[in-house]
Protein backbone atom coordinates (compact mmCIF):
# COMPACT_ATOMS: atom_id res chain seq x y z
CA UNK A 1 -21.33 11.06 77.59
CA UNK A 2 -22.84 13.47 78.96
CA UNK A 3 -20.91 14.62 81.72
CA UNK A 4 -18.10 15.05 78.54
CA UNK A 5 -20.58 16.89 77.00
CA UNK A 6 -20.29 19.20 80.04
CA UNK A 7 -16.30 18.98 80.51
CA UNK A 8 -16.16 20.07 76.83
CA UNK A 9 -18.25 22.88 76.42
CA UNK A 10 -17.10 24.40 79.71
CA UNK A 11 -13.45 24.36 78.43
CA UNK A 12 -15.19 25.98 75.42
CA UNK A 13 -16.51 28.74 77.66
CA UNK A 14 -13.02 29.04 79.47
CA UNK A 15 -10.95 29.21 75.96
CA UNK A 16 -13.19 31.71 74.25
CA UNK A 17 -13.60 34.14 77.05
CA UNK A 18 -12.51 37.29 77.99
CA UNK A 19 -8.95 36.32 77.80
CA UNK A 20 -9.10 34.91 74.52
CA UNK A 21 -10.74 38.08 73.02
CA UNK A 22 -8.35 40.50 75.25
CA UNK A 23 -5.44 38.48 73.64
CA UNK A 24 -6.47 38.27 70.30
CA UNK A 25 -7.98 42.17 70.12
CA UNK A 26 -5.31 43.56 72.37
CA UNK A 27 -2.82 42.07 69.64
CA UNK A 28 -3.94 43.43 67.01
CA UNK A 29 -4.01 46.95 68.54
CA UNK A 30 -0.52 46.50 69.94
CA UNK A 31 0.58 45.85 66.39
CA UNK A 32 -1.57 48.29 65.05
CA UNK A 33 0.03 51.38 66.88
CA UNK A 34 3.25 49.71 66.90
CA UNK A 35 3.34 49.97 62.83
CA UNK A 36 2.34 53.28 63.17
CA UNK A 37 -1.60 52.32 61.44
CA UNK A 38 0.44 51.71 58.09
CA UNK A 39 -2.28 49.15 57.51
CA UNK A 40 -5.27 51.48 58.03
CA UNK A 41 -3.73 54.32 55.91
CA UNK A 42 -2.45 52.07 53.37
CA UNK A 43 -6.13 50.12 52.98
CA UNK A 44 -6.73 52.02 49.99
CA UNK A 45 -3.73 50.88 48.32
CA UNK A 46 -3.85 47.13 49.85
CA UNK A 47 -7.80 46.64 47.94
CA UNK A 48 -6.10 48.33 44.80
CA UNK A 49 -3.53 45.74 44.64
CA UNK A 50 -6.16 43.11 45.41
CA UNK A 51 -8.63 44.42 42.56
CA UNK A 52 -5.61 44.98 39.69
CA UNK A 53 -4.75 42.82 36.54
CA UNK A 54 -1.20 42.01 38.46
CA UNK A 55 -3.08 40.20 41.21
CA UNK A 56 -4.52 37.60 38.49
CA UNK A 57 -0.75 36.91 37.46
CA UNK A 58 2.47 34.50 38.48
CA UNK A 59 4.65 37.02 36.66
CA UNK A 60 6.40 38.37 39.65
CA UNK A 61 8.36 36.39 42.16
CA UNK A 62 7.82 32.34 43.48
CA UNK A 63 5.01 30.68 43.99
CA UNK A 64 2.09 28.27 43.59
CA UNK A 65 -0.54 30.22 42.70
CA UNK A 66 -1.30 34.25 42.07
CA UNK A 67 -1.90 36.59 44.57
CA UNK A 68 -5.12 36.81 44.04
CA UNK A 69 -5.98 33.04 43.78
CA UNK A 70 -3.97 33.07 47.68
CA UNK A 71 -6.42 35.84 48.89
CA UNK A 72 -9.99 33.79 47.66
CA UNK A 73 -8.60 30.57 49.01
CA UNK A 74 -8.08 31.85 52.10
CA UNK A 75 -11.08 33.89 52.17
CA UNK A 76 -12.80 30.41 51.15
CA UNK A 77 -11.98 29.25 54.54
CA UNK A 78 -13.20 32.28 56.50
CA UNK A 79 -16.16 33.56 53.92
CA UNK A 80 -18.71 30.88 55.85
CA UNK A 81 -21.55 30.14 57.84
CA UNK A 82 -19.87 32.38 60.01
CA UNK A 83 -21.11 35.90 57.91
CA UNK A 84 -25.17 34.52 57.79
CA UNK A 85 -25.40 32.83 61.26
CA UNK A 86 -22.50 33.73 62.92
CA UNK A 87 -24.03 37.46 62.92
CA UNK A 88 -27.68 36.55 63.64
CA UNK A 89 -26.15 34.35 66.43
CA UNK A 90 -23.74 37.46 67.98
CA UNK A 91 -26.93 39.69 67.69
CA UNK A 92 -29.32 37.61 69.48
CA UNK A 93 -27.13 37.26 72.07
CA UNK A 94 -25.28 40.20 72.50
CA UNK A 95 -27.47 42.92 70.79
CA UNK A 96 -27.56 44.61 67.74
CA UNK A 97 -24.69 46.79 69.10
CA UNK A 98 -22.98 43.33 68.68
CA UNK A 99 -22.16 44.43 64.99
CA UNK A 100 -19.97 47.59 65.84
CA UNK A 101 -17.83 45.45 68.18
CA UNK A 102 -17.47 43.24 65.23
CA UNK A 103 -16.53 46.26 63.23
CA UNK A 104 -13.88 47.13 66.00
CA UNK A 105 -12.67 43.61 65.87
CA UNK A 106 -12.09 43.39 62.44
CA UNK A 107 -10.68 47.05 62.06
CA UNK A 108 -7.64 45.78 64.14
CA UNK A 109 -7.95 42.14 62.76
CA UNK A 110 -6.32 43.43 59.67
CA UNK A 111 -3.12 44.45 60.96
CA UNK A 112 -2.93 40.74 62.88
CA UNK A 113 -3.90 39.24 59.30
CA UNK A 114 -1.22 41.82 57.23
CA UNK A 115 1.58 40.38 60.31
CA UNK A 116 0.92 36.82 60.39
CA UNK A 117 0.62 36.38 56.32
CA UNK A 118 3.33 38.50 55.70
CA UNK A 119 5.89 36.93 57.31
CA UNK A 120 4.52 33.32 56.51
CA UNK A 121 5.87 34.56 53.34
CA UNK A 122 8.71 35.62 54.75
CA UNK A 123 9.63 32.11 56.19
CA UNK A 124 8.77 30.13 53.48
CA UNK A 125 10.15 27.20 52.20
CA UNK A 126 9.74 24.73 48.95
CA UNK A 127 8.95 21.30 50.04
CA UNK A 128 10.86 18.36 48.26
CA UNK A 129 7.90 18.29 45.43
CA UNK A 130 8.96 21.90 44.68
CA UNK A 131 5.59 23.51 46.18
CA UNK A 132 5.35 26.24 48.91
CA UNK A 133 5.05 24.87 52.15
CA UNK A 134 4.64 28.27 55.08
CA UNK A 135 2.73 29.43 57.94
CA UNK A 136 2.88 30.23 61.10
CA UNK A 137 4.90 26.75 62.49
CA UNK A 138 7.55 27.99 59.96
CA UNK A 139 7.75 31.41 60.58
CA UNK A 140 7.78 30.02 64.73
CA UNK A 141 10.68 27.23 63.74
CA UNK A 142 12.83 29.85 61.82
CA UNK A 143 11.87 33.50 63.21
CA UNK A 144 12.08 33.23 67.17
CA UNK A 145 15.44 33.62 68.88
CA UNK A 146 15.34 30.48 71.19
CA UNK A 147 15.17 27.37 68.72
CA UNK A 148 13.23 24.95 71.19
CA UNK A 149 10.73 27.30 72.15
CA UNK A 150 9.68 27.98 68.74
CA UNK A 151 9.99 24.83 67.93
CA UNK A 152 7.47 23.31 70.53
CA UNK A 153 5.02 26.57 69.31
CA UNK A 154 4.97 25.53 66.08
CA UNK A 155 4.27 21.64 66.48
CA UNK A 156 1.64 22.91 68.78
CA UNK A 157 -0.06 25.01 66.27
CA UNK A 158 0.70 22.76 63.41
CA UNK A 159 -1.29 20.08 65.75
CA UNK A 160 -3.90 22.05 66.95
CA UNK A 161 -4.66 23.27 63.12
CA UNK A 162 -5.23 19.96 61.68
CA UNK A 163 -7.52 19.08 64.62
CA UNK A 164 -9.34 22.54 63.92
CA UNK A 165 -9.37 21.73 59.67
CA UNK A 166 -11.33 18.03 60.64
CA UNK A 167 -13.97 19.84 62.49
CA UNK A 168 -14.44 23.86 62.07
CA UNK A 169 -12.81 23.13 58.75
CA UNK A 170 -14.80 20.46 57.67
CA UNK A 171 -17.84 18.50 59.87
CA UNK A 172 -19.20 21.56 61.06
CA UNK A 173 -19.50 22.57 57.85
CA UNK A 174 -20.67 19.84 55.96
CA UNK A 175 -23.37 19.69 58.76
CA UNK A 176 -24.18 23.11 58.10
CA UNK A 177 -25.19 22.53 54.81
CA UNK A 178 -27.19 18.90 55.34
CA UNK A 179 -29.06 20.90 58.10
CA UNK A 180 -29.90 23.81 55.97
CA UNK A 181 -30.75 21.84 52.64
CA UNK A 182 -32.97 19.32 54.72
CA UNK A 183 -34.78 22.21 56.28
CA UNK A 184 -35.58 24.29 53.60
CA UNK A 185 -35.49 21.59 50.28
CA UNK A 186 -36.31 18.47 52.53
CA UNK A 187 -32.93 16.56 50.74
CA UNK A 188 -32.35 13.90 52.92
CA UNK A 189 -28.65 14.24 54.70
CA UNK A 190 -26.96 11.08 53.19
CA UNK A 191 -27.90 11.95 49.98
CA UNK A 192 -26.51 15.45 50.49
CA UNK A 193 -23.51 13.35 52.34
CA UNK A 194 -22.37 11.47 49.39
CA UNK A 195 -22.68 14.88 46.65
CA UNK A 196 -20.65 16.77 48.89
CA UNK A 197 -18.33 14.26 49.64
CA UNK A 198 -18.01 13.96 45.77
CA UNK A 199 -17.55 17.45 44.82
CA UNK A 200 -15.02 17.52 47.58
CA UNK A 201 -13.08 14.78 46.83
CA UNK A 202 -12.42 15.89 42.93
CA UNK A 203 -11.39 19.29 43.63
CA UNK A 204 -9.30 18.67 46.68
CA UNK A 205 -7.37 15.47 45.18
CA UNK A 206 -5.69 18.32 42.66
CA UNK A 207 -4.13 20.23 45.57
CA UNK A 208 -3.92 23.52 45.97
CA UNK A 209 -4.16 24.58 42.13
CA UNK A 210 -7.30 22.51 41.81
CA UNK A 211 -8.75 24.55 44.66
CA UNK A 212 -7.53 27.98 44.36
CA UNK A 213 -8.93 27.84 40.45
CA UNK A 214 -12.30 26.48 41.98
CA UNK A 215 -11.61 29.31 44.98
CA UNK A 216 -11.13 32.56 42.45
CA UNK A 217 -13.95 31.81 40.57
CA UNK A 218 -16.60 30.46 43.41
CA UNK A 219 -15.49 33.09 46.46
CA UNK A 220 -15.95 35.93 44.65
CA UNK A 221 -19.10 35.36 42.62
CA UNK A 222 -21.32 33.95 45.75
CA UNK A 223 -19.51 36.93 47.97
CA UNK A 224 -21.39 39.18 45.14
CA UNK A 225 -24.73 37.01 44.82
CA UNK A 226 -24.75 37.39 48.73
CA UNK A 227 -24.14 40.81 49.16
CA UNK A 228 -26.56 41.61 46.47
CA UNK A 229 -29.63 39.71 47.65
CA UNK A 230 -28.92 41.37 51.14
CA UNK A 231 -28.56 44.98 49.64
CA UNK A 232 -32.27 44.10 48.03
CA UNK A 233 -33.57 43.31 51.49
CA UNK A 234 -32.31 46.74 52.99
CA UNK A 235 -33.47 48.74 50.28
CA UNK A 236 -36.72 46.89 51.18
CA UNK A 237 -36.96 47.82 54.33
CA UNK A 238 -35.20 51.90 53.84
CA UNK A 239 -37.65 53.25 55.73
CA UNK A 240 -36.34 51.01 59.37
CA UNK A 241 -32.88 51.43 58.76
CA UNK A 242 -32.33 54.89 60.13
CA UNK A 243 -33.77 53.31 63.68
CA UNK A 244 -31.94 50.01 62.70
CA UNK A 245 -28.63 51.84 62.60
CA UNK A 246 -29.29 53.73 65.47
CA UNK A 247 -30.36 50.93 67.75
CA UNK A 248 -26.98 49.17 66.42
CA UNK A 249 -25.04 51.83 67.82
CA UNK A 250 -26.93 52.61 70.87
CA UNK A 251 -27.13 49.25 71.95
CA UNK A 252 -23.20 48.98 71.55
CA UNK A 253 -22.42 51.55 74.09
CA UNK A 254 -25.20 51.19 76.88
CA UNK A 255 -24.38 49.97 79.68
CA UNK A 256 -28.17 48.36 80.04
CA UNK A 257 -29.63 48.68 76.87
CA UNK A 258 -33.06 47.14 76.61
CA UNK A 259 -34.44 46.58 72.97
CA UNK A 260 -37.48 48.28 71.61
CA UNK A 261 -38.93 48.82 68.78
CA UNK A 262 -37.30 47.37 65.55
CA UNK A 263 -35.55 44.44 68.33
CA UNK A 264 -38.94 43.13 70.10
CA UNK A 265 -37.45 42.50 73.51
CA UNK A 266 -34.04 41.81 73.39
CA UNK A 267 -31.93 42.65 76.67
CA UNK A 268 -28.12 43.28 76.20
CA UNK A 269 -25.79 44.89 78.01
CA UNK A 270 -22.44 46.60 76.34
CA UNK A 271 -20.53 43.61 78.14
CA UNK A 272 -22.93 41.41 76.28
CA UNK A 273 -22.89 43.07 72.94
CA UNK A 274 -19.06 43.60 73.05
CA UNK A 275 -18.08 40.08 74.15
CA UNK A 276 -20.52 38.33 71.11
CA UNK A 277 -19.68 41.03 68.72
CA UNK A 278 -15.56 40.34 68.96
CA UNK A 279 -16.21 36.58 69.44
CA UNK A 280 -17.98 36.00 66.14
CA UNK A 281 -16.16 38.77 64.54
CA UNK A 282 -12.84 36.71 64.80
CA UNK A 283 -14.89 33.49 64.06
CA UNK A 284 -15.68 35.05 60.92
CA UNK A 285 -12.44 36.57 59.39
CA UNK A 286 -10.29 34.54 61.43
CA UNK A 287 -7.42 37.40 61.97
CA UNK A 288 -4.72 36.49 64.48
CA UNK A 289 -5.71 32.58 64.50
CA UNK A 290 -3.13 31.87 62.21
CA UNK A 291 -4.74 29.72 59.39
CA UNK A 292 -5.18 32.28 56.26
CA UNK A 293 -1.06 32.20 56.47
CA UNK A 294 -1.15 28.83 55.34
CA UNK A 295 -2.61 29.77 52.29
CA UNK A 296 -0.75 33.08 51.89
CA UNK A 297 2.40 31.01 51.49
CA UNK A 298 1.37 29.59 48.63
CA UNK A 299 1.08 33.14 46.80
CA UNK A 300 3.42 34.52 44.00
CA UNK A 301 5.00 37.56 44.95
CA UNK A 302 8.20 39.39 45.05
CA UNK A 303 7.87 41.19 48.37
CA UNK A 304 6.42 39.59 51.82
CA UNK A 305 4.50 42.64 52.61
CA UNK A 306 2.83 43.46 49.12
CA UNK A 307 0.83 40.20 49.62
CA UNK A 308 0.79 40.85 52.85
CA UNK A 309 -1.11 43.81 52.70
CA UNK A 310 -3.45 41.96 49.72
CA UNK A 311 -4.42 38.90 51.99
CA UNK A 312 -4.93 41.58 55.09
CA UNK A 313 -8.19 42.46 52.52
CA UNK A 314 -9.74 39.53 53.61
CA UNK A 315 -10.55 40.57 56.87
CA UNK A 316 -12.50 43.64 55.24
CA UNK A 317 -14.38 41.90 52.64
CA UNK A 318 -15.52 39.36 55.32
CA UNK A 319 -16.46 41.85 57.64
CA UNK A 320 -16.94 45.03 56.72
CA UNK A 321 -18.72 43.74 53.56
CA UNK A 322 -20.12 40.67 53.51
CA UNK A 323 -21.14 40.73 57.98
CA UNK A 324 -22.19 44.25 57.36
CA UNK A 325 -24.99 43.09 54.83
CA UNK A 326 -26.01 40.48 56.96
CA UNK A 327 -26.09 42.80 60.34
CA UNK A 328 -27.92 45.77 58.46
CA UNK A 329 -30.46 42.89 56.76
CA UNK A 330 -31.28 41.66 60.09
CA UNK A 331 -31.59 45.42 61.95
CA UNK A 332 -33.77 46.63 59.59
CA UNK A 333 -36.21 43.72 58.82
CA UNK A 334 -37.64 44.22 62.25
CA UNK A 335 -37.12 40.33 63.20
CA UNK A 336 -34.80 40.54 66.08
CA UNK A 337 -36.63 39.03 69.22
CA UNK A 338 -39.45 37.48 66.90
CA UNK A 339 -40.52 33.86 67.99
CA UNK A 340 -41.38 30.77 65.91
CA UNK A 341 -45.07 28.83 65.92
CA UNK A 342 -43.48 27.21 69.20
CA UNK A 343 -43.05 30.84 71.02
CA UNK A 344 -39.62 30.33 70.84
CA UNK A 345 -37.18 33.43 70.10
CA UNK A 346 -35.96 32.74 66.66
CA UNK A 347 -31.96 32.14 66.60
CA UNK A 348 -29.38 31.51 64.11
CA UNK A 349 -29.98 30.81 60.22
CA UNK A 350 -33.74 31.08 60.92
CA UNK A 351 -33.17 34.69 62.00
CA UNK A 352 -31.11 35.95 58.71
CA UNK A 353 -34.00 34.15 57.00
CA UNK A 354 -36.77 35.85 58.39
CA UNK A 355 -34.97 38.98 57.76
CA UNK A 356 -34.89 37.90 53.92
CA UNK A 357 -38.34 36.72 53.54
CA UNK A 358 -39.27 40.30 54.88
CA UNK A 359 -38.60 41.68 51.01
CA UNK A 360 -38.01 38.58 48.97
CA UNK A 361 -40.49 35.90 50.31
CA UNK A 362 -40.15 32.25 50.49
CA UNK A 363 -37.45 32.89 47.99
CA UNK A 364 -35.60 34.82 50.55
CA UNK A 365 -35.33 31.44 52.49
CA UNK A 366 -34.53 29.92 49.48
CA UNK A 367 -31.48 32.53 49.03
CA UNK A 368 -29.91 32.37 52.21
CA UNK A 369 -29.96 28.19 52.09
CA UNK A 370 -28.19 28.85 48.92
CA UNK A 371 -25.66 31.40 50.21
CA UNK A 372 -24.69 28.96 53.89
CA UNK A 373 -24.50 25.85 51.42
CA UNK A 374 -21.82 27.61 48.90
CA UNK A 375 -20.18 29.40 51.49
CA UNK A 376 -19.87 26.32 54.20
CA UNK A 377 -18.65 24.08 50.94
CA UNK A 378 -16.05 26.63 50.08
CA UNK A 379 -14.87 26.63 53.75
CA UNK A 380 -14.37 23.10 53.15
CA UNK A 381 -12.16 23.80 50.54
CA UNK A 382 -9.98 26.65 51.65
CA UNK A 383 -9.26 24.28 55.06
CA UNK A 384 -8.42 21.40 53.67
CA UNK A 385 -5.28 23.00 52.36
CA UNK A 386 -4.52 24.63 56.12
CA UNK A 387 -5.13 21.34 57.37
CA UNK A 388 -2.78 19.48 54.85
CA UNK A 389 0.51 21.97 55.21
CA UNK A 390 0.03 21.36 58.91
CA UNK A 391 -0.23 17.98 58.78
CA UNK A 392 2.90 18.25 56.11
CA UNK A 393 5.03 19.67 58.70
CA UNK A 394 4.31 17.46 61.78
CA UNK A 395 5.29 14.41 59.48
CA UNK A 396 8.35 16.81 57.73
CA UNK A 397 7.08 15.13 54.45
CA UNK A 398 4.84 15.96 51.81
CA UNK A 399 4.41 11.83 50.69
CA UNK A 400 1.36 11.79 52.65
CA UNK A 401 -0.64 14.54 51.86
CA UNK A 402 -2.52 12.41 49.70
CA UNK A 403 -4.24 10.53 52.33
CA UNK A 404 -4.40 13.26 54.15
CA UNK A 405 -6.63 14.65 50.57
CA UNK A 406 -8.28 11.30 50.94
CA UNK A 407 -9.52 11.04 54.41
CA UNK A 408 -10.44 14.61 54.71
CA UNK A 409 -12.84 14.01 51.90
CA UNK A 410 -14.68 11.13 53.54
CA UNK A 411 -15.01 13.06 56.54
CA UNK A 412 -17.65 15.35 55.15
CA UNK A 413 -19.60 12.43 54.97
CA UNK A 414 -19.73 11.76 58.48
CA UNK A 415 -20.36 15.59 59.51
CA UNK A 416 -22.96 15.70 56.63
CA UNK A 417 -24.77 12.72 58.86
CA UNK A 418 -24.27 13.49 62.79
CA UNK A 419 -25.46 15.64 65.33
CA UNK A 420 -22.20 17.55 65.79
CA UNK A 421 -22.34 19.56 69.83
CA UNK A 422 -19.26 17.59 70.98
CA UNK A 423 -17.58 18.03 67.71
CA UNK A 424 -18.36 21.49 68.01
CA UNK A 425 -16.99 22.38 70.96
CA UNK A 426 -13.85 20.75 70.65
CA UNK A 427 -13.41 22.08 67.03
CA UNK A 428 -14.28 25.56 68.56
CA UNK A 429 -11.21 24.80 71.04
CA UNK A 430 -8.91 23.89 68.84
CA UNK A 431 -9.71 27.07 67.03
CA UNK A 432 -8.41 29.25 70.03
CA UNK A 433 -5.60 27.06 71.01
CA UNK A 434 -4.25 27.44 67.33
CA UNK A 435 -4.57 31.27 68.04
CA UNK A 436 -2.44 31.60 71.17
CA UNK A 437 0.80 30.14 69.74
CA UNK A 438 0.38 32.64 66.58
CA UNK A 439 -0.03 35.84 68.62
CA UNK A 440 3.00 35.00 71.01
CA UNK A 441 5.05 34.60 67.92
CA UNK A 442 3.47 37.82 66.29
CA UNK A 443 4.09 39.82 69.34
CA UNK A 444 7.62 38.79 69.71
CA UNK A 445 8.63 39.25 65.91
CA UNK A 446 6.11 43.08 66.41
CA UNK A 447 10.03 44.97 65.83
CA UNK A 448 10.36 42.94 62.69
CA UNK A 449 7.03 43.16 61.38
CA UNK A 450 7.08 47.68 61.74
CA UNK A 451 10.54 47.62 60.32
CA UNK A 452 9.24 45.84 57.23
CA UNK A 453 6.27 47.56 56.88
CA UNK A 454 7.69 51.55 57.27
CA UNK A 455 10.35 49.84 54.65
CA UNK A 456 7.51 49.42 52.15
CA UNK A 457 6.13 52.83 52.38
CA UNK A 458 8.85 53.82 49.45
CA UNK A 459 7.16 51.13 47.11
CA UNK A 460 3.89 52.94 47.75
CA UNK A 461 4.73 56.14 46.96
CA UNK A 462 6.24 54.86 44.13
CA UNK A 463 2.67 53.27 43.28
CA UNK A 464 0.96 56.78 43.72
């Protein structure tokens, strides 16, 4: 078991390295000059679509759900444990200059998110049940030139997506929040288990409506709870975060940057801080691995790119927003390279907590329990309907997408329970391999996707 242990997390290592985050960067900067930065200079106009009445409504175009309801169910999946200990994690490891790499990340993220939901639009198709069924295995069957090989991409992505919903999607998750409840509320795990399990199975038994109503109402308001807690804890600690941000961006660029100060002893290197930064920055928001153009499918609209450009936000508000908090929380609270009653160097959760217990006390601890539990269960949520369209189009029928509903459900049971390291490895692979079919589809179809976009540009003058 052990020596698996081994096999598995050095694949892990191998899949997530510097060729994974060259690929899945260097794609979204290709794209990015390639559509001539419509998607930065158009950002204003993409979070004004996202924030108007129009997004709330199914009164333009086909679809399952509004355009909005596609964006929070999709940020369901990616608004998770990823934004509280994702970015402790990243800036214990690499640095506090770990969060501008994340910023870089997610700045050309959003073109790879605006590409790879846009066209799953694009290539959508109604299922025999009359519902949207789209992603990237559809736009890979239908878009590429040679048949076969898109055909073998897509199976391969559908595959390695409903491998990634059972365990990034789902045990890891459900582990997260029996792990955090036990520590801080001392619930026992089975009992949190079976409530979870519960609450999972009667929202996700509805389908996609179910959970983008749940989605529209839950993302948003713990996004805000969240970011508001964490903008009490900076404000807290003012007088740090001039050093804070400075060390941030010091620490980002130097090539040996030793912590001081506001980080205790913390040694990074730019390497260091740049390959942690981009790693959990794509963790997070999930741009180029595919899996928010699953939900994106599902949206009402009458133009690819308009929602397109409105599911691209997703990648800011997990980011730029919600990360953001977290990153300027932890820089300024002084708890970087702290160590617990054992002397060892606090990591994970139990740094973002630390951070909010500077300001808020035990209730900080409290607060950020709170914030991984709704966020993780949300996750849940928002992959369970990635999972089921892939598993929908390796079978070519929707009949079984209710066991599918079924057996997903009891699943969180079992990650509620276990220790999860081999489940989170592989999970953590199957992540990346979902990733590599999607970009070598994006970067083949990168004529299609400018000519769309510089096609749009007379809608949005019309708009101003």
């Amino acid at each position: 078991m052990e020596k698996l242990n081994d096999v598995i997390t050095a694949i892990d290592d191998f899949v997530w390295g510097p060729v994974m985050l060259i690929l899945l960067v260097g794609t979204g900067i290709f794209l990015t000059i390639r559509t001539r930065f419509l998607t930065w200079r158009n950002l204003g106009y993409a979070l004004k679509s996202t924030l108007s009445k129009e997004a709330r409504t199914k009164s333009h175009g086909e679809g399952d759900v509004s355009p909005f309801s596609a964006l929070t169910t999709a940020l369901a999946a990616t608004i998770g444990t990823g934004n509280i200990v994702g970015v402790a994690t990243a800036m214990v490891s690499g640095g506090p200059g770990a969060l501008v790499w994340m910023w870089i990340s997610a700045a050309f993220g959003l073109t790879s998110k605006f590409s790879e939901c846009m066209l799953a639009i694009k290539y959508r198709e109604t299922n025999a049940k009359g519902e949207m069924s789209g992603g990237p295995m559809y736009t890979m069957k239908k878009a590429l030139k040679n048949k076969r090989f898109g055909a073998v991409l897509a199976w391969l992505f559908a595959l390695f997506a409903v491998i990634a919903s059972f365990g990034i999607g789902n045990m890891t998750q459900g582990n997260s929040i029996s792990g955090a409840l036990h520590t801080t509320f001392h619930v026992p795990t089975h009992l949190t288990g079976i409530v979870i399990t519960v609450l999972a199975l009667l929202i996700i038994v509805g389908g996609i409506k179910s959970i983008s109503k749940v989605s529209s109402v839950v993302v948003p308001l713990m996004a805000i709870f969240y970011v508001i807690c964490g903008v009490i804890v900076i404000i807290g600690n003012i007088s740090n975060l001039p050093a804070g941000i400075l060390m941030i961006f010091q620490m980002a660029f130097s090539v040996k940057a030793v912590g001081g100060g506001l980080c205790g002893t913390i040694v990074a290197s730019m390497m260091n801080a740049m390959r942690y930064g981009v790693a959990r920055g794509v963790f997070s928001n999930e741009a180029g691995m595919g899996s928010a153009a699953i939900t994106a499918a599902a949206a009402t609209t009458d133009n690819p790119v308009r929602q397109g450009y409105i599911n691209m936000t997703g990648t800011f508000w997990d980011t730029i927003v919600v990360c953001t908090i977290t990153g300027l929380a932890i820089a300024s609270s002084g708890v970087l390279g702290m160590t617990d009653a054992a002397g060892n160097m606090l990591t994970g959760s139990d740094v973002t907590i630390a951070a909010f217990e500077t300001v808020l006390g035990s209730a900080g601890g409290w607060l950020v329990t709170i914030g991984i539990t709704l966020f993780a269960f949300s996750t849940i949520l928002g992959w369970e309907y990635h999972g089921e369209k892939a598993f929908e189009y390796l079978l070519g029928t929707h009949q079984f997408n209710m066991v599918y509903r079924l057996v997903f459900s009891f699943v969180v049971y079992f990650g509620c329970t276990q220790t999860l390291n081999l489940v989170w490895s592989f999970s953590d692979i199957a992540n990346a391999l979902m990733a590599i079919p999607n970009l070598i589809c994006m970067l083949l179809l990168s004529g299609e996707i400018a000519k769309d976009i510089r096609e749009f540009q007379k809608e949005i003058h019309k708009y101003n």
